[in-house]
C-alpha atoms as a PDB file:
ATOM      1  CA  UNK A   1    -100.453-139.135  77.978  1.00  0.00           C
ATOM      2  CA  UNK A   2    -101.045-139.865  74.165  1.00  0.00           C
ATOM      3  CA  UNK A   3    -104.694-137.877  74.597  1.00  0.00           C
ATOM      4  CA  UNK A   4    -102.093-134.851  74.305  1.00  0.00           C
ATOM      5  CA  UNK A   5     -98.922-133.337  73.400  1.00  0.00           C
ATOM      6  CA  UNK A   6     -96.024-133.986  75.538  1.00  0.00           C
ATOM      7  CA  UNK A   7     -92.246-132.833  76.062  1.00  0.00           C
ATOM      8  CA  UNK A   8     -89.937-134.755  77.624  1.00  0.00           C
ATOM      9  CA  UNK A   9     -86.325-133.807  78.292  1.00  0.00           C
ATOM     10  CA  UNK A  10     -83.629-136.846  77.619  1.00  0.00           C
ATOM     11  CA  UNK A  11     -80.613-135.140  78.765  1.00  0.00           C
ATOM     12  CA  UNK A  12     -81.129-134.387  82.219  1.00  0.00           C
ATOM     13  CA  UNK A  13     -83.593-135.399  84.639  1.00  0.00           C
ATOM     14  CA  UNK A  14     -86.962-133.350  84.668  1.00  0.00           C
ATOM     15  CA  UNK A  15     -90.674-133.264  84.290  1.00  0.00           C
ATOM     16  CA  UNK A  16     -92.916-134.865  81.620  1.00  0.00           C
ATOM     17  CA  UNK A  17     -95.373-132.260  80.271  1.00  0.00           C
ATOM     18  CA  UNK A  18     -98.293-132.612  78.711  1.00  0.00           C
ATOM     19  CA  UNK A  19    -100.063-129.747  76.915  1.00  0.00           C
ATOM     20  CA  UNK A  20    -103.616-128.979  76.565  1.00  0.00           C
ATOM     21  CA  UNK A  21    -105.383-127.082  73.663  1.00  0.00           C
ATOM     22  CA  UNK A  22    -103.862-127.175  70.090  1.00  0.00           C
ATOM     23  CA  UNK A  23    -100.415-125.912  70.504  1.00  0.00           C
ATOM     24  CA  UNK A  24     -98.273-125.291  66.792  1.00  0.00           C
ATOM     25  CA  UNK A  25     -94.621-126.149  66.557  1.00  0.00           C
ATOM     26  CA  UNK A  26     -93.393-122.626  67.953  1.00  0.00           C
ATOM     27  CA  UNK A  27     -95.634-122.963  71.064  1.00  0.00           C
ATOM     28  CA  UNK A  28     -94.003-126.610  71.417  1.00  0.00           C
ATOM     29  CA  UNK A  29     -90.761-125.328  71.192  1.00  0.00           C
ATOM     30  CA  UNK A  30     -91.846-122.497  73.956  1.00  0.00           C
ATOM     31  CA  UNK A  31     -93.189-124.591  76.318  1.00  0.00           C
ATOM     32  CA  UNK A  32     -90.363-126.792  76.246  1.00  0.00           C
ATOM     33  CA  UNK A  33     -88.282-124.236  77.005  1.00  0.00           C
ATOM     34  CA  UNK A  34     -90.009-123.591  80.524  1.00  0.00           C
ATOM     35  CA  UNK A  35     -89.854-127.311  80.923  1.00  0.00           C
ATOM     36  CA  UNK A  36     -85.847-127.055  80.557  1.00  0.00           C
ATOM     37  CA  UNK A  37     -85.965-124.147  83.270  1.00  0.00           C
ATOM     38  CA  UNK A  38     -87.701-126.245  86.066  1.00  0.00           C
ATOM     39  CA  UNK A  39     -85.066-129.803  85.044  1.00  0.00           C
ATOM     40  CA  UNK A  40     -82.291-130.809  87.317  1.00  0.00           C
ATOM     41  CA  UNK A  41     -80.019-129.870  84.569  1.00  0.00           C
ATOM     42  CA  UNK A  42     -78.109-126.616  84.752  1.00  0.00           C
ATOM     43  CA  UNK A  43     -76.620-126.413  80.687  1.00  0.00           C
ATOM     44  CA  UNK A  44     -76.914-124.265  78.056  1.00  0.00           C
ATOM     45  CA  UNK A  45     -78.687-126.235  75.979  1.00  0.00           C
ATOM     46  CA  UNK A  46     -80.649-129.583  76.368  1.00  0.00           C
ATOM     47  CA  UNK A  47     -82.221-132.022  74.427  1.00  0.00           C
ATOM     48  CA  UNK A  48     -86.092-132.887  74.495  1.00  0.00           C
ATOM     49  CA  UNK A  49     -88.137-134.728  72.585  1.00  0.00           C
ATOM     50  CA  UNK A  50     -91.581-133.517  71.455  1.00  0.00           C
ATOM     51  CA  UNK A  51     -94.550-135.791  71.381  1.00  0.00           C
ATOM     52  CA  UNK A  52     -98.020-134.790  69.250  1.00  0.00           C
ATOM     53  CA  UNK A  53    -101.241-136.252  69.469  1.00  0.00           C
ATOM     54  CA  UNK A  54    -100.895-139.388  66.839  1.00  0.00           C
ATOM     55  CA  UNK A  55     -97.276-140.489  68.179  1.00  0.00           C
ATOM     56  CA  UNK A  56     -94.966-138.281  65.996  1.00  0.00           C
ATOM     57  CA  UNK A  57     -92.006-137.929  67.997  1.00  0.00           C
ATOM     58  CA  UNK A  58     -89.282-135.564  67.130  1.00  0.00           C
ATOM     59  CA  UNK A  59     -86.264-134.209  69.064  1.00  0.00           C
ATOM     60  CA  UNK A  60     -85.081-131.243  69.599  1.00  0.00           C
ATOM     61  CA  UNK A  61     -81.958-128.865  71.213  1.00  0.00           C
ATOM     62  CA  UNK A  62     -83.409-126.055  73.276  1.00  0.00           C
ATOM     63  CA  UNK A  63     -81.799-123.530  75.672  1.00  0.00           C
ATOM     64  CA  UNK A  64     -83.939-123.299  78.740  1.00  0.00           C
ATOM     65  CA  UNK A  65     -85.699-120.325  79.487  1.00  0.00           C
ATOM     66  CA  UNK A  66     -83.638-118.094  82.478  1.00  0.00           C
ATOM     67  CA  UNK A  67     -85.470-117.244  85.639  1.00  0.00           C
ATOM     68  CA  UNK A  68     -86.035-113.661  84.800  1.00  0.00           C
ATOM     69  CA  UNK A  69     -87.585-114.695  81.577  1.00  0.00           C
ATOM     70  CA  UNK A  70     -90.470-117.003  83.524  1.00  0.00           C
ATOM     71  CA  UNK A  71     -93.468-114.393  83.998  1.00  0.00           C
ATOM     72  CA  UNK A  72     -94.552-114.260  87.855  1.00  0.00           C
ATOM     73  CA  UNK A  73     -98.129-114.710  86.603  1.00  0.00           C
ATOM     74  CA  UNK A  74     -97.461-117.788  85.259  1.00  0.00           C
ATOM     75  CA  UNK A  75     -96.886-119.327  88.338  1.00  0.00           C
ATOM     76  CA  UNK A  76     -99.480-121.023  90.218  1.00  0.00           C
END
């Protein structure tokens, strides 16, 4: 887990995710938003909190993506 970036979401249950490569603060902030869309929570907005590689946490309010916006090819 510390060998990369992670998001985890505080305000509702969900999925820790870890991200390879060298992601900048917009692709963070992306990625966290198709964590949000695959949570258990159902709100607007939610709160996460953003991990990098040497333990600097911060936290953030993000409005999940909506299922139209998830790309079918991203899905595995």
């Amino acid at each position: 887990k510390k060998q990369y970036p992670s998001i985890r979401i505080t305000s509702h249950p969900g999925p820790l995710t870890l991200i390879d490569g060298t992601p900048n603060d917009a692709d963070l902030l992306h990625a966290a938003r198709i964590a949000g869309r695959f949570s258990k929570g159902r709100m607007e907005q939610m709160t996460v909190e953003i991990t990098k590689i040497g333990g600097v946490t911060t936290t953030h309010t993000i409005t999940p993506m909506r299922p139209d916006e998830v790309k079918q090819e991203w899905y595995i």
